[in-house]
PDB file of N, CA and C in Angstrom:
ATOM      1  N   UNK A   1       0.826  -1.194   0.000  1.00  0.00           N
ATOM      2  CA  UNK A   1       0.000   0.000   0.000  1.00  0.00           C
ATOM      3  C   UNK A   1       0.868   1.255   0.000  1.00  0.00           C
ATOM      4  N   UNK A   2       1.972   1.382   0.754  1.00  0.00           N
ATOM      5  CA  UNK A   2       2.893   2.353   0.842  1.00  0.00           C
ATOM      6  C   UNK A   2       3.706   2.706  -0.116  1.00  0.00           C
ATOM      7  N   UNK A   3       4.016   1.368  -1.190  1.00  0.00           N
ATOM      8  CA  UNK A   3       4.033   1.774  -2.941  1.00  0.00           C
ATOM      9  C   UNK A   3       3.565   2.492  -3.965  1.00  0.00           C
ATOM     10  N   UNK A   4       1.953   1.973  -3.338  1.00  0.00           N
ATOM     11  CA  UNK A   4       0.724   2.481  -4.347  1.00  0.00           C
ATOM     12  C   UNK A   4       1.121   4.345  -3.826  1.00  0.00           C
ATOM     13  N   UNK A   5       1.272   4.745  -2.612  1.00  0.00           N
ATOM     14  CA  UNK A   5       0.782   6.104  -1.994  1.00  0.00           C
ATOM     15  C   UNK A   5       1.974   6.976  -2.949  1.00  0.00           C
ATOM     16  N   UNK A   6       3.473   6.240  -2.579  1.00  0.00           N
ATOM     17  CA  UNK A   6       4.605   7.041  -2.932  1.00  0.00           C
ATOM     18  C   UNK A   6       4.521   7.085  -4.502  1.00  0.00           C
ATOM     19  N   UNK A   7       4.143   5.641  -5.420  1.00  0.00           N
ATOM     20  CA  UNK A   7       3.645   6.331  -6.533  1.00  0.00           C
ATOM     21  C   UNK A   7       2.854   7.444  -7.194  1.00  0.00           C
ATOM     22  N   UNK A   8       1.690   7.652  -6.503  1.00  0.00           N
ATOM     23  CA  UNK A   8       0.877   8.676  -6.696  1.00  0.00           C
ATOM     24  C   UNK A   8       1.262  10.039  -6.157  1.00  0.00           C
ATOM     25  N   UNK A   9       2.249   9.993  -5.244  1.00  0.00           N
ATOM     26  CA  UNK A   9       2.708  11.560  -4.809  1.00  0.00           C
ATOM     27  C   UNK A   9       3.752  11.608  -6.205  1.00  0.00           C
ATOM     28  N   UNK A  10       4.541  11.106  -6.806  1.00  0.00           N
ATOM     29  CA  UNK A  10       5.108  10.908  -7.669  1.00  0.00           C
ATOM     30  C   UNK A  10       4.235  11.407  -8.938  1.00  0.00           C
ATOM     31  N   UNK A  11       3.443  10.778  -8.949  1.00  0.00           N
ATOM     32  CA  UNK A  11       2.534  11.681 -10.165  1.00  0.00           C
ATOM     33  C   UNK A  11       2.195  12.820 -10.100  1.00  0.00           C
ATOM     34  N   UNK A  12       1.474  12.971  -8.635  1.00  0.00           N
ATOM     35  CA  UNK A  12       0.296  14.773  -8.997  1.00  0.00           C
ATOM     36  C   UNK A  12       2.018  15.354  -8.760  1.00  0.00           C
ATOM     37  N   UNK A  13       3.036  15.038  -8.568  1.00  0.00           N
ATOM     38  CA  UNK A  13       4.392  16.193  -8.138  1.00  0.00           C
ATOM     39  C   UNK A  13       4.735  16.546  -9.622  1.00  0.00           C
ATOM     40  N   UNK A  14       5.102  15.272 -10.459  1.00  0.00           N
ATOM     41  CA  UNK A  14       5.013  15.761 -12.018  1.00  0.00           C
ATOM     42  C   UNK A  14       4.143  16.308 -12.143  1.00  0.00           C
ATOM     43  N   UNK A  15       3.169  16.423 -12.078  1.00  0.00           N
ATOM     44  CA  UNK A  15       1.947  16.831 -13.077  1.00  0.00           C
ATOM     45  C   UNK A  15       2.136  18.696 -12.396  1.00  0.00           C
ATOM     46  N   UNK A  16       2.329  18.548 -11.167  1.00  0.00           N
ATOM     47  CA  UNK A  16       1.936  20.018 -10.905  1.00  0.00           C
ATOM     48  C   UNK A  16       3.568  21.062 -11.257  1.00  0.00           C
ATOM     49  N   UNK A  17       4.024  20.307 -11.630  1.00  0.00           N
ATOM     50  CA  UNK A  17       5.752  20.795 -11.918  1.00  0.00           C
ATOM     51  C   UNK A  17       5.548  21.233 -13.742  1.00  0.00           C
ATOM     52  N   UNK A  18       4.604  20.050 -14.359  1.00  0.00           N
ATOM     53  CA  UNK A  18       4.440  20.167 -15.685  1.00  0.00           C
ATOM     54  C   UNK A  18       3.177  21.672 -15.869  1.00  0.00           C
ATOM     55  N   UNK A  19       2.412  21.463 -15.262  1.00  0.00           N
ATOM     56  CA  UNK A  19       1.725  22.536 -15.024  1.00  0.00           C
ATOM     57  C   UNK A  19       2.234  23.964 -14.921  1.00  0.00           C
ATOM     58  N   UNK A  20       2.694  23.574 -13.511  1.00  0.00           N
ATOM     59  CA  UNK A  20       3.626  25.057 -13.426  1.00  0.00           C
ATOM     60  C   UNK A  20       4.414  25.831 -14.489  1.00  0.00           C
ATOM     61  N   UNK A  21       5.268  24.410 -15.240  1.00  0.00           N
ATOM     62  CA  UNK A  21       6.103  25.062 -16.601  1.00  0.00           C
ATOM     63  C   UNK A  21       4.971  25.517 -17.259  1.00  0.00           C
ATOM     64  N   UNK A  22       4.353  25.137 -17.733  1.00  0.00           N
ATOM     65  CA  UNK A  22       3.137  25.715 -19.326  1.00  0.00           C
ATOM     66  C   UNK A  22       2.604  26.929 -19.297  1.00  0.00           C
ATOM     67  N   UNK A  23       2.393  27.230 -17.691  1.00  0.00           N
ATOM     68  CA  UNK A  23       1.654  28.698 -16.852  1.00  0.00           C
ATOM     69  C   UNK A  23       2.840  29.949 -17.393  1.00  0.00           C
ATOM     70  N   UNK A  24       4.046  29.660 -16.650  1.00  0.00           N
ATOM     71  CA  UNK A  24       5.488  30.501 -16.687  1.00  0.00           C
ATOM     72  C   UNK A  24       5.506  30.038 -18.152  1.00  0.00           C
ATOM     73  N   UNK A  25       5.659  29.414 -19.457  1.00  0.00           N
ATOM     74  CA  UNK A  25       5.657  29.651 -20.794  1.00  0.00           C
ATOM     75  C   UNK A  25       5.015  30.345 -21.685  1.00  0.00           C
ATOM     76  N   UNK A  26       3.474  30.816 -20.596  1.00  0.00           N
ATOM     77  CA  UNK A  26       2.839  31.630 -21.407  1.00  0.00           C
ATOM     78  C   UNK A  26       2.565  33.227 -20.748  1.00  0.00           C
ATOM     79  N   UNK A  27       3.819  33.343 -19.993  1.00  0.00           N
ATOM     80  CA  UNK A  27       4.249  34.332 -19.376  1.00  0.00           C
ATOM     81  C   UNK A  27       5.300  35.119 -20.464  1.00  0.00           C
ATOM     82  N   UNK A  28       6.203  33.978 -20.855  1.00  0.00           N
ATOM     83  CA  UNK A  28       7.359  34.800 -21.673  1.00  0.00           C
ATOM     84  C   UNK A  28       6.903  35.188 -22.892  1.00  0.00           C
ATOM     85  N   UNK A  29       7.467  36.446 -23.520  1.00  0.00           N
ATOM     86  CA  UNK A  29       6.914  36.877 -24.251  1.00  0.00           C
ATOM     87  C   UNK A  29       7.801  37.189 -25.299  1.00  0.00           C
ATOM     88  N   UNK A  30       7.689  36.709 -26.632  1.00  0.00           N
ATOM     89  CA  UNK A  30       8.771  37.012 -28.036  1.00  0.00           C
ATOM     90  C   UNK A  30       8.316  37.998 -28.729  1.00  0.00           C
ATOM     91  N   UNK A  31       9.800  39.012 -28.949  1.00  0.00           N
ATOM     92  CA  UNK A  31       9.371  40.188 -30.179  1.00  0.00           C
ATOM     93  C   UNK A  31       9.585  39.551 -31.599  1.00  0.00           C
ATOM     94  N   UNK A  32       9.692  40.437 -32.376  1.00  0.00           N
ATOM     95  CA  UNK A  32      10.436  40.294 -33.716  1.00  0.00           C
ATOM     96  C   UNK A  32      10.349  41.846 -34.219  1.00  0.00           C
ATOM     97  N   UNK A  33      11.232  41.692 -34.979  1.00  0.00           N
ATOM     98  CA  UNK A  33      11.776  43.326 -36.206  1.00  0.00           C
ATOM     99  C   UNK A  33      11.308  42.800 -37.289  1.00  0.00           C
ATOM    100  N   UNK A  34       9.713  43.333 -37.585  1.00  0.00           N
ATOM    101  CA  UNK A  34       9.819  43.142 -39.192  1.00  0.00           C
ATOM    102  C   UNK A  34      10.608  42.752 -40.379  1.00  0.00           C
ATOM    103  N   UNK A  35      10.464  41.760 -41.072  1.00  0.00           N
ATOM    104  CA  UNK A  35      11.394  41.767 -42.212  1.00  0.00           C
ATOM    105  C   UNK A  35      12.827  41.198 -41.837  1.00  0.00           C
ATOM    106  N   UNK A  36      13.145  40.977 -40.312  1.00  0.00           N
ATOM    107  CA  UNK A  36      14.082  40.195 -39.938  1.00  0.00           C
ATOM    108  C   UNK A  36      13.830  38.872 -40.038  1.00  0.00           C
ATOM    109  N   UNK A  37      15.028  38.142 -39.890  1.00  0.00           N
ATOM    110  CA  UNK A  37      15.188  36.523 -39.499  1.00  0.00           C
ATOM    111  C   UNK A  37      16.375  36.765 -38.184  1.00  0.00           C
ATOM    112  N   UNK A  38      15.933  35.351 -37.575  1.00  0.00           N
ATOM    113  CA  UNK A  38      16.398  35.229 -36.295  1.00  0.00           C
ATOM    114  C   UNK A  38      17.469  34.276 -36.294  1.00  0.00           C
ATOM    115  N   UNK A  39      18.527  34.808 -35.769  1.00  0.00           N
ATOM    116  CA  UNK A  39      20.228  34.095 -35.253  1.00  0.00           C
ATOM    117  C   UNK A  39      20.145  34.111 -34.068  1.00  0.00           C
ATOM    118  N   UNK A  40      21.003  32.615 -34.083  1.00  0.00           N
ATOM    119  CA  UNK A  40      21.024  32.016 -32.495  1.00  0.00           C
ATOM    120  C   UNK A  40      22.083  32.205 -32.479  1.00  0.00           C
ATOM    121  N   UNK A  41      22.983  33.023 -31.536  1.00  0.00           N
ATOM    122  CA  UNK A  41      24.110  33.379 -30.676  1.00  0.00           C
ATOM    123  C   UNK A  41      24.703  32.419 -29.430  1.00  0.00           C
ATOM    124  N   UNK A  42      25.371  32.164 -29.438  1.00  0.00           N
ATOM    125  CA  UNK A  42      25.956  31.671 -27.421  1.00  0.00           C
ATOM    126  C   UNK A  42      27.056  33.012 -27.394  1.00  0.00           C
ATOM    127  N   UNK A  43      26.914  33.382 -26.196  1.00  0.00           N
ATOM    128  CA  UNK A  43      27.545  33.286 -25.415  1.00  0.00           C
ATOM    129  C   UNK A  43      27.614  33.951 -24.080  1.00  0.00           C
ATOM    130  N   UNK A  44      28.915  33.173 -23.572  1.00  0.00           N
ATOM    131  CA  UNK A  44      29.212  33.302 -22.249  1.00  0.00           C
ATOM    132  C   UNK A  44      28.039  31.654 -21.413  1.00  0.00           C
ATOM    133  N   UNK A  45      27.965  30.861 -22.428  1.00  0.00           N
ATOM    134  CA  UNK A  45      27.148  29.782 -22.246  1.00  0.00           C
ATOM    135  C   UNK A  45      25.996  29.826 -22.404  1.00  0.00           C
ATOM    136  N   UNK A  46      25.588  30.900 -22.669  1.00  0.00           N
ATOM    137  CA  UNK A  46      23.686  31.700 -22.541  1.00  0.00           C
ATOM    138  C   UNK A  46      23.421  31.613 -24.285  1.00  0.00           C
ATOM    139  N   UNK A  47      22.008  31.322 -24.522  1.00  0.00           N
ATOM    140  CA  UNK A  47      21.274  31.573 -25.998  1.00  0.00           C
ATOM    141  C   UNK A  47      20.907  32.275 -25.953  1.00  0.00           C
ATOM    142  N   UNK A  48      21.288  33.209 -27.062  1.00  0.00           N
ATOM    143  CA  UNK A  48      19.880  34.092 -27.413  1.00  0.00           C
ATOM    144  C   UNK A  48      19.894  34.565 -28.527  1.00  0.00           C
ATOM    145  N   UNK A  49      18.606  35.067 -29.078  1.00  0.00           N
ATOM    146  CA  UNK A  49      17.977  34.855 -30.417  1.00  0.00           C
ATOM    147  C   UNK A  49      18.357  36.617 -30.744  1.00  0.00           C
ATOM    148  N   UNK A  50      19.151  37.170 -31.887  1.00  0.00           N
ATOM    149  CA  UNK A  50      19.800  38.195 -32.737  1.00  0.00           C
ATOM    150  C   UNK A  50      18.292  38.309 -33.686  1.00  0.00           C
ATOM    151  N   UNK A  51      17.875  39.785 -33.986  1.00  0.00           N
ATOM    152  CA  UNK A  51      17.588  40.164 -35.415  1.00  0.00           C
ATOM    153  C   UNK A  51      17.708  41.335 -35.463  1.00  0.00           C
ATOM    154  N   UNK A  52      18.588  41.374 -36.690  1.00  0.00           N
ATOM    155  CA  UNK A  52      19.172  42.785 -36.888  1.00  0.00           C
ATOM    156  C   UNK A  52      18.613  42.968 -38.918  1.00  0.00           C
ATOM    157  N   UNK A  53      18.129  44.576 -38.813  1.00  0.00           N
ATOM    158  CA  UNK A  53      17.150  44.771 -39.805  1.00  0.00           C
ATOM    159  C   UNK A  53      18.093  45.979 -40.539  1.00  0.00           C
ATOM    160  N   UNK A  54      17.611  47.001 -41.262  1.00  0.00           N
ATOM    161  CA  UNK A  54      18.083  48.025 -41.772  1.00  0.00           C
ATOM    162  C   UNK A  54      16.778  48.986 -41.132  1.00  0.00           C
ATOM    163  N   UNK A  55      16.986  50.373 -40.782  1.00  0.00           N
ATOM    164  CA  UNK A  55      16.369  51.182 -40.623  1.00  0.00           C
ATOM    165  C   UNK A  55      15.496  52.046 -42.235  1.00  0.00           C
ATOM    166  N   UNK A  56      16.259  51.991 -43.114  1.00  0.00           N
ATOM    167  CA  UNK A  56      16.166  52.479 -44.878  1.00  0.00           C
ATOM    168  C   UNK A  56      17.230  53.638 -44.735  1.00  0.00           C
ATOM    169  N   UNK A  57      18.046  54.118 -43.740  1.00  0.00           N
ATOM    170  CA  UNK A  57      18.952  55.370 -43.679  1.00  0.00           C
ATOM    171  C   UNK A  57      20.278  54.585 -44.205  1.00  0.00           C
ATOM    172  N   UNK A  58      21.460  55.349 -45.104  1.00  0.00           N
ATOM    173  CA  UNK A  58      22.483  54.428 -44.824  1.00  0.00           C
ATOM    174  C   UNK A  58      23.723  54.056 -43.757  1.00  0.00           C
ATOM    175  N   UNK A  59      23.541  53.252 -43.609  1.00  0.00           N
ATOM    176  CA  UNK A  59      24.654  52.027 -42.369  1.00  0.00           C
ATOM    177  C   UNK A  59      23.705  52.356 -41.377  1.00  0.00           C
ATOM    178  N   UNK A  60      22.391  52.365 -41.076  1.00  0.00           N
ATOM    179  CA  UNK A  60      21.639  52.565 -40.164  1.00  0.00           C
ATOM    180  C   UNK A  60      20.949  51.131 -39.794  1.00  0.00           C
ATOM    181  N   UNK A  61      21.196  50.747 -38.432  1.00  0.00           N
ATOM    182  CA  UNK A  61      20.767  49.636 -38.390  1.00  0.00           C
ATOM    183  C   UNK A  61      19.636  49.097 -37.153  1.00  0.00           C
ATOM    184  N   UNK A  62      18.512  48.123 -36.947  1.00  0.00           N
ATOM    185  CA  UNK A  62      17.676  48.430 -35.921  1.00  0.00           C
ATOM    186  C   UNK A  62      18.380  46.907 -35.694  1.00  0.00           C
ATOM    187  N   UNK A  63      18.393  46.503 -34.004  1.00  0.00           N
ATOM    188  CA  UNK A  63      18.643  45.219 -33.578  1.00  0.00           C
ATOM    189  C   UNK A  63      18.124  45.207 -32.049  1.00  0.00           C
ATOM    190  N   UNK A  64      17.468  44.115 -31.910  1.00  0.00           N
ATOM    191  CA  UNK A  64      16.467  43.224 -31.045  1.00  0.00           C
ATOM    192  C   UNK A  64      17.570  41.840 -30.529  1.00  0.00           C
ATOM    193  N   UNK A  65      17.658  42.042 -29.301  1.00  0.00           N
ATOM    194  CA  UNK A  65      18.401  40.708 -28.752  1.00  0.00           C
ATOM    195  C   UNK A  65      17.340  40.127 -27.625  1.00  0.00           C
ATOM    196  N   UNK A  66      17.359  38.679 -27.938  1.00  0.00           N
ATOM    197  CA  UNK A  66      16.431  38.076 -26.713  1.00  0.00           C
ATOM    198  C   UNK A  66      17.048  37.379 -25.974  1.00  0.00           C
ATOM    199  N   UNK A  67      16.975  36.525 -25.103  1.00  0.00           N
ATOM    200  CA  UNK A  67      17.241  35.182 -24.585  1.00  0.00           C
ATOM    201  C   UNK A  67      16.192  34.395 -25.070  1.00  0.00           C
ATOM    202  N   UNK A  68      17.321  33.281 -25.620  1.00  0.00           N
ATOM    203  CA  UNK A  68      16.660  32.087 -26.540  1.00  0.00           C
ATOM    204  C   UNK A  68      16.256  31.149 -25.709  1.00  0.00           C
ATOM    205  N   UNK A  69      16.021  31.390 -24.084  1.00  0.00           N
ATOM    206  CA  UNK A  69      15.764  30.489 -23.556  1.00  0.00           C
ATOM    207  C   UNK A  69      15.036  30.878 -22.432  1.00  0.00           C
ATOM    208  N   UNK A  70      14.000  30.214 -21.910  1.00  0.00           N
ATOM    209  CA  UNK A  70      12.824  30.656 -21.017  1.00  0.00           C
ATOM    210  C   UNK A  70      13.971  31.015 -19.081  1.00  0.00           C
ATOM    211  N   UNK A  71      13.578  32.068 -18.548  1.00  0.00           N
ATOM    212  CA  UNK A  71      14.115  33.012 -17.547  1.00  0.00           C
ATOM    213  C   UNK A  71      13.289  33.316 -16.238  1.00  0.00           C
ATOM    214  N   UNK A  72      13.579  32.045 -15.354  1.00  0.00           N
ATOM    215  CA  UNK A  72      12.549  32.125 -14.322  1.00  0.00           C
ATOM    216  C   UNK A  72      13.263  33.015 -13.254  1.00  0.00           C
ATOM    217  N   UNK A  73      12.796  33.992 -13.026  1.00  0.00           N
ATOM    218  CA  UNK A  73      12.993  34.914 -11.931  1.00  0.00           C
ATOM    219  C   UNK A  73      14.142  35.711 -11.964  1.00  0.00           C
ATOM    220  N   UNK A  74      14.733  36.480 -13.243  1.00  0.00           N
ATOM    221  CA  UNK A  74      15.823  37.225 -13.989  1.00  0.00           C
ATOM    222  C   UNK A  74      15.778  38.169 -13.294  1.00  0.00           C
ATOM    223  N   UNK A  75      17.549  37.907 -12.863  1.00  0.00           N
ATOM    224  CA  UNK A  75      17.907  39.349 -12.566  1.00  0.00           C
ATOM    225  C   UNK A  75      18.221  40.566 -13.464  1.00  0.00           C
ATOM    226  N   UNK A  76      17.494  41.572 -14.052  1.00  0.00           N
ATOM    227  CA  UNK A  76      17.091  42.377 -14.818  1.00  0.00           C
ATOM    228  C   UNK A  76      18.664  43.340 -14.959  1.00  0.00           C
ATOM    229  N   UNK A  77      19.352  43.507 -13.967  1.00  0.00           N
ATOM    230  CA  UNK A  77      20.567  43.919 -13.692  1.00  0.00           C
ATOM    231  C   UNK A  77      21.422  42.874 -15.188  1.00  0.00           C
ATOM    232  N   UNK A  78      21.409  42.002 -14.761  1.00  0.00           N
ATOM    233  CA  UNK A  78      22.790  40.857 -15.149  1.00  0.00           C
ATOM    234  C   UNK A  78      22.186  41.028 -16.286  1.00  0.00           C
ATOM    235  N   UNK A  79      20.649  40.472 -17.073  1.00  0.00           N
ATOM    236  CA  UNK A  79      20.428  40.098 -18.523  1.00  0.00           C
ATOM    237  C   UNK A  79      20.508  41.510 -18.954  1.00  0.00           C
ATOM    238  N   UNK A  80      20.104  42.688 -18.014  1.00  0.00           N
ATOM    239  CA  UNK A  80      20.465  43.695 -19.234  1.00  0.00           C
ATOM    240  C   UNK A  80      22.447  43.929 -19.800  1.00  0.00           C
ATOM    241  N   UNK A  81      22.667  43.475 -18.782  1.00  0.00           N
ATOM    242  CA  UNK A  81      23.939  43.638 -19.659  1.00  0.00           C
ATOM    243  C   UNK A  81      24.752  42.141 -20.356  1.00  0.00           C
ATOM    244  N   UNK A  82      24.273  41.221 -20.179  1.00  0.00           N
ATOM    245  CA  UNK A  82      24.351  39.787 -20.872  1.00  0.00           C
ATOM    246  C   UNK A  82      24.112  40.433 -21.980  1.00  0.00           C
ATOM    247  N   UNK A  83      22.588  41.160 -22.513  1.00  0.00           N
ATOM    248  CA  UNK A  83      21.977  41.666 -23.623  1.00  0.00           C
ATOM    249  C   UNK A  83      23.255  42.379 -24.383  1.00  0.00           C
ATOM    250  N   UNK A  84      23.350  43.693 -23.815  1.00  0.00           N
ATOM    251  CA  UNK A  84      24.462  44.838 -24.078  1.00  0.00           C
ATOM    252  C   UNK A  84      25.372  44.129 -24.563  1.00  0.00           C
ATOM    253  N   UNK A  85      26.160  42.870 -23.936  1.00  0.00           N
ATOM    254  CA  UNK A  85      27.547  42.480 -24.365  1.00  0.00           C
ATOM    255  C   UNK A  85      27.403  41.517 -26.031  1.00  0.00           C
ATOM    256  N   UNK A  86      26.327  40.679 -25.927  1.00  0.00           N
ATOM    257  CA  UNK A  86      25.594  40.366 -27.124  1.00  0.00           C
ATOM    258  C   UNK A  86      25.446  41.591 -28.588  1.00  0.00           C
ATOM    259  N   UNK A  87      24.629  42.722 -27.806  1.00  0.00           N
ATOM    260  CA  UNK A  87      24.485  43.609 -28.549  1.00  0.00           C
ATOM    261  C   UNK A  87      26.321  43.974 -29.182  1.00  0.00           C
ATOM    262  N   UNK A  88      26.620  44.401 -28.827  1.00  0.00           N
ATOM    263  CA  UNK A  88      28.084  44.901 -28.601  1.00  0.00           C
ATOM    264  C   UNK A  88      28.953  43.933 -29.921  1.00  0.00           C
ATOM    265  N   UNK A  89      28.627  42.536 -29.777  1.00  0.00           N
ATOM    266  CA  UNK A  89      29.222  41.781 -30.696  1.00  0.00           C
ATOM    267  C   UNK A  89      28.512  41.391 -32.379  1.00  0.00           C
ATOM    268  N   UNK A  90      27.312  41.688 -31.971  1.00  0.00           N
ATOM    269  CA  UNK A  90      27.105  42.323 -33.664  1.00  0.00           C
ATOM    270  C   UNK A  90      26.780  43.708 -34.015  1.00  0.00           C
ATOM    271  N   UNK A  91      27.112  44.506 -33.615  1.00  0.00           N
ATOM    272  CA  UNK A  91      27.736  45.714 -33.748  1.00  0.00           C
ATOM    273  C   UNK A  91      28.611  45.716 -34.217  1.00  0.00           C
ATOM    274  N   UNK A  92      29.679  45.677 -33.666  1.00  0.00           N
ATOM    275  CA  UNK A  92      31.228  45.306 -34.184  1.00  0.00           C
ATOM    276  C   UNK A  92      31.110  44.357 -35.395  1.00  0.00           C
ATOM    277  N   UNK A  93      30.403  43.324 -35.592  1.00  0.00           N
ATOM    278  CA  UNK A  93      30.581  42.490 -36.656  1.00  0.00           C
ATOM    279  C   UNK A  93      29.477  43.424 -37.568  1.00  0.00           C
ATOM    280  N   UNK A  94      28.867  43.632 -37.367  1.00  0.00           N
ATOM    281  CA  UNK A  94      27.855  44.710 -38.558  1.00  0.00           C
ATOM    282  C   UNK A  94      28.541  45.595 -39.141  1.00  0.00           C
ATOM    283  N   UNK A  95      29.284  45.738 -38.014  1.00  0.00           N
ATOM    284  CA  UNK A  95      30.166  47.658 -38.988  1.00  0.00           C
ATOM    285  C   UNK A  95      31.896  47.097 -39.437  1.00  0.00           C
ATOM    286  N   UNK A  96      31.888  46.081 -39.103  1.00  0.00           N
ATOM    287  CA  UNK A  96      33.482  45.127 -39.668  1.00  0.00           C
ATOM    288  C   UNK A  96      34.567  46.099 -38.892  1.00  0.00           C
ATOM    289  N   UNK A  97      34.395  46.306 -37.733  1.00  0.00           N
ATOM    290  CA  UNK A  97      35.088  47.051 -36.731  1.00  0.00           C
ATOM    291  C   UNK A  97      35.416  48.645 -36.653  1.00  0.00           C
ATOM    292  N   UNK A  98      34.422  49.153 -37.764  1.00  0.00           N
ATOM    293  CA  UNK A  98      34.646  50.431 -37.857  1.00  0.00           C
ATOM    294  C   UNK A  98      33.692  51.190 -36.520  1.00  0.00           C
ATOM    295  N   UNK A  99      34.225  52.710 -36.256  1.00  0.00           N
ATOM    296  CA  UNK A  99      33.218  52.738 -35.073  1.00  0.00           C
ATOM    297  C   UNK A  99      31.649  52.584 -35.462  1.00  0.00           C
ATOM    298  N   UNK A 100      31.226  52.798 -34.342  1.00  0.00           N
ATOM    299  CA  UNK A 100      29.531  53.194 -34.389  1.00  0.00           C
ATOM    300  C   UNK A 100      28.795  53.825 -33.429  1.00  0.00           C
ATOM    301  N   UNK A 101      27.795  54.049 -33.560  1.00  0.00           N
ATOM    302  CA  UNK A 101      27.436  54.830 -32.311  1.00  0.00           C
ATOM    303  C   UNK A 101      25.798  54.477 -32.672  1.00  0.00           C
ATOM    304  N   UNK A 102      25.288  54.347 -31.289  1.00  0.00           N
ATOM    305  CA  UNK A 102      23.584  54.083 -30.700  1.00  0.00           C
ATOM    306  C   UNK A 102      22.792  55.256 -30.737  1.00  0.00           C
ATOM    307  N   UNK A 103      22.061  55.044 -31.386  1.00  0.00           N
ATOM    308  CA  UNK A 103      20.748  56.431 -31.380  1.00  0.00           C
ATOM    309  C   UNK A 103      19.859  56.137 -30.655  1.00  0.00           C
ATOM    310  N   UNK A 104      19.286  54.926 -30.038  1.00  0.00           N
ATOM    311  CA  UNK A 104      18.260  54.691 -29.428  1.00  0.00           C
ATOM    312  C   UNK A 104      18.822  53.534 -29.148  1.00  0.00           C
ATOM    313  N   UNK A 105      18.314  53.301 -27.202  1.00  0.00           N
ATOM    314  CA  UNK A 105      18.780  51.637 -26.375  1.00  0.00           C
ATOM    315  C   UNK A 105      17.701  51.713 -25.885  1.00  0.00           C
ATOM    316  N   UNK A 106      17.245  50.398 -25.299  1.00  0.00           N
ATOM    317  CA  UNK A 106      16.043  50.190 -24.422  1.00  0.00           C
ATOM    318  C   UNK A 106      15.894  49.097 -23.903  1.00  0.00           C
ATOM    319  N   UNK A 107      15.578  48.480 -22.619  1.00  0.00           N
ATOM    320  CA  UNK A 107      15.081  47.295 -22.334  1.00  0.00           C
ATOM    321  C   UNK A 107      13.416  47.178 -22.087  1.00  0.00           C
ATOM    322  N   UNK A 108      13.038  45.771 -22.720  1.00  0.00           N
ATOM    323  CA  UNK A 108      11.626  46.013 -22.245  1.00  0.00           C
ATOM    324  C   UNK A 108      11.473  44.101 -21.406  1.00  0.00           C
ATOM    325  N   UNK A 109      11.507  44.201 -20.229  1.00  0.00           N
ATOM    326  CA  UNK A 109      11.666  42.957 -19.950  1.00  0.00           C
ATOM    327  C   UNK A 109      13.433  42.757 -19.627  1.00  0.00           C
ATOM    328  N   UNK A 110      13.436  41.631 -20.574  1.00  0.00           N
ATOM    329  CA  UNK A 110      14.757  41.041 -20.629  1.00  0.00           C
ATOM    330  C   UNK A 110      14.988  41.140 -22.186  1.00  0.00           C
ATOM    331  N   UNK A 111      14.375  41.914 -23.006  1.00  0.00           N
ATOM    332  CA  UNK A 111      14.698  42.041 -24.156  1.00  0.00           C
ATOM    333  C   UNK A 111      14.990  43.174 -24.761  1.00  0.00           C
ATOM    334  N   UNK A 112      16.697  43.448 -25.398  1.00  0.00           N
ATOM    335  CA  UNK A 112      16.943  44.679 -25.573  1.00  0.00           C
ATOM    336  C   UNK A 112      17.159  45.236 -27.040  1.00  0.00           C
ATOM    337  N   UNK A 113      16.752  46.186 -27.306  1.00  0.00           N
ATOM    338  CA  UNK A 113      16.544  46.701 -28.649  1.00  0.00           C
ATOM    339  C   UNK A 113      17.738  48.444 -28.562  1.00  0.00           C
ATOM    340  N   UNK A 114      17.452  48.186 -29.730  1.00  0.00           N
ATOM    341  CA  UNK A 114      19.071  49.230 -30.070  1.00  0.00           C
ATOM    342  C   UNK A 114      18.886  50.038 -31.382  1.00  0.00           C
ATOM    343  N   UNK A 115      18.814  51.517 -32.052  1.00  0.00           N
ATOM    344  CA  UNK A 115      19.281  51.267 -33.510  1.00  0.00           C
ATOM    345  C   UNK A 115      20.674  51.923 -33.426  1.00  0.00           C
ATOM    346  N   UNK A 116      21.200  51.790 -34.649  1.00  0.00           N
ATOM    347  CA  UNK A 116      22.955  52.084 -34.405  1.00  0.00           C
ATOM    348  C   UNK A 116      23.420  52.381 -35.988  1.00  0.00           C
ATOM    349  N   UNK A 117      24.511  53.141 -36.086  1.00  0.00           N
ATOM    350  CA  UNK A 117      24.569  53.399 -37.377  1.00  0.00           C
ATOM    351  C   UNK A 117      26.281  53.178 -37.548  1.00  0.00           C
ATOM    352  N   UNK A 118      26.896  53.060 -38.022  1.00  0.00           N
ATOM    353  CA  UNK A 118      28.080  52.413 -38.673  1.00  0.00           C
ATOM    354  C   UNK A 118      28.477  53.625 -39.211  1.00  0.00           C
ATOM    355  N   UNK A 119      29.768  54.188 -38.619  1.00  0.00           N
ATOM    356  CA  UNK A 119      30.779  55.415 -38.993  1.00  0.00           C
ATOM    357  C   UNK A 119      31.478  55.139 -40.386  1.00  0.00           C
TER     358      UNK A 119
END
């Protein structure tokens, strides 16, 4: 009988763990930049999803960085600059190391958006 019990705490514990995930999945929330496609990045061990667009100005560029991976209880401190350092590396690879400079930064969440134009 004490089989049958520890099995069944075993179940409703999955079930309410599986639950819990699906609730917090439809919590997180994905952008996109028009007319972009999405690159998967690592690093520093972390995913996250790149789309970088054209503004129509020239070397003007709009870019959206996410985490490619669901973020239970983010410290808003650390991912905004996880984001930044992300940001930072296609920047540099967008402008092939020439300077650049940010016209507009923002976080909304854990997701940071940028436009930037290439010197």
């Amino acid at each position: 009988m004490g089989d049958m019990t520890e099995k069944r705490r075993l179940i409703q514990g999955t079930a309410c763990v599986f639950a819990a995930a699906t609730l917090l999945a439809g919590c997180y929330t994905v952008d996109s930049l028009q007319g972009t496609q999405a690159e998967q990045i690592t690093v520093d061990g972390r995913r996250f999803t790149v789309r970088l667009g054209t503004t129509g100005a020239p070397n003007q560029y709009r870019l959206l960085v996410q985490r490619a991976t669901m973020v239970i209880g983010p410290d808003y401190e650390t991912e905004s600059e996880r984001a930044r350092n992300v940001a930072r590396i296609i920047m540099q690879r967008t402008c092939r190391g020439r300077p650049y400079s940010q016209e507009v930064e923002g976080m909304e969440g854990i997701n940071y958006r940028t436009t930037f134009t290439c010197r």
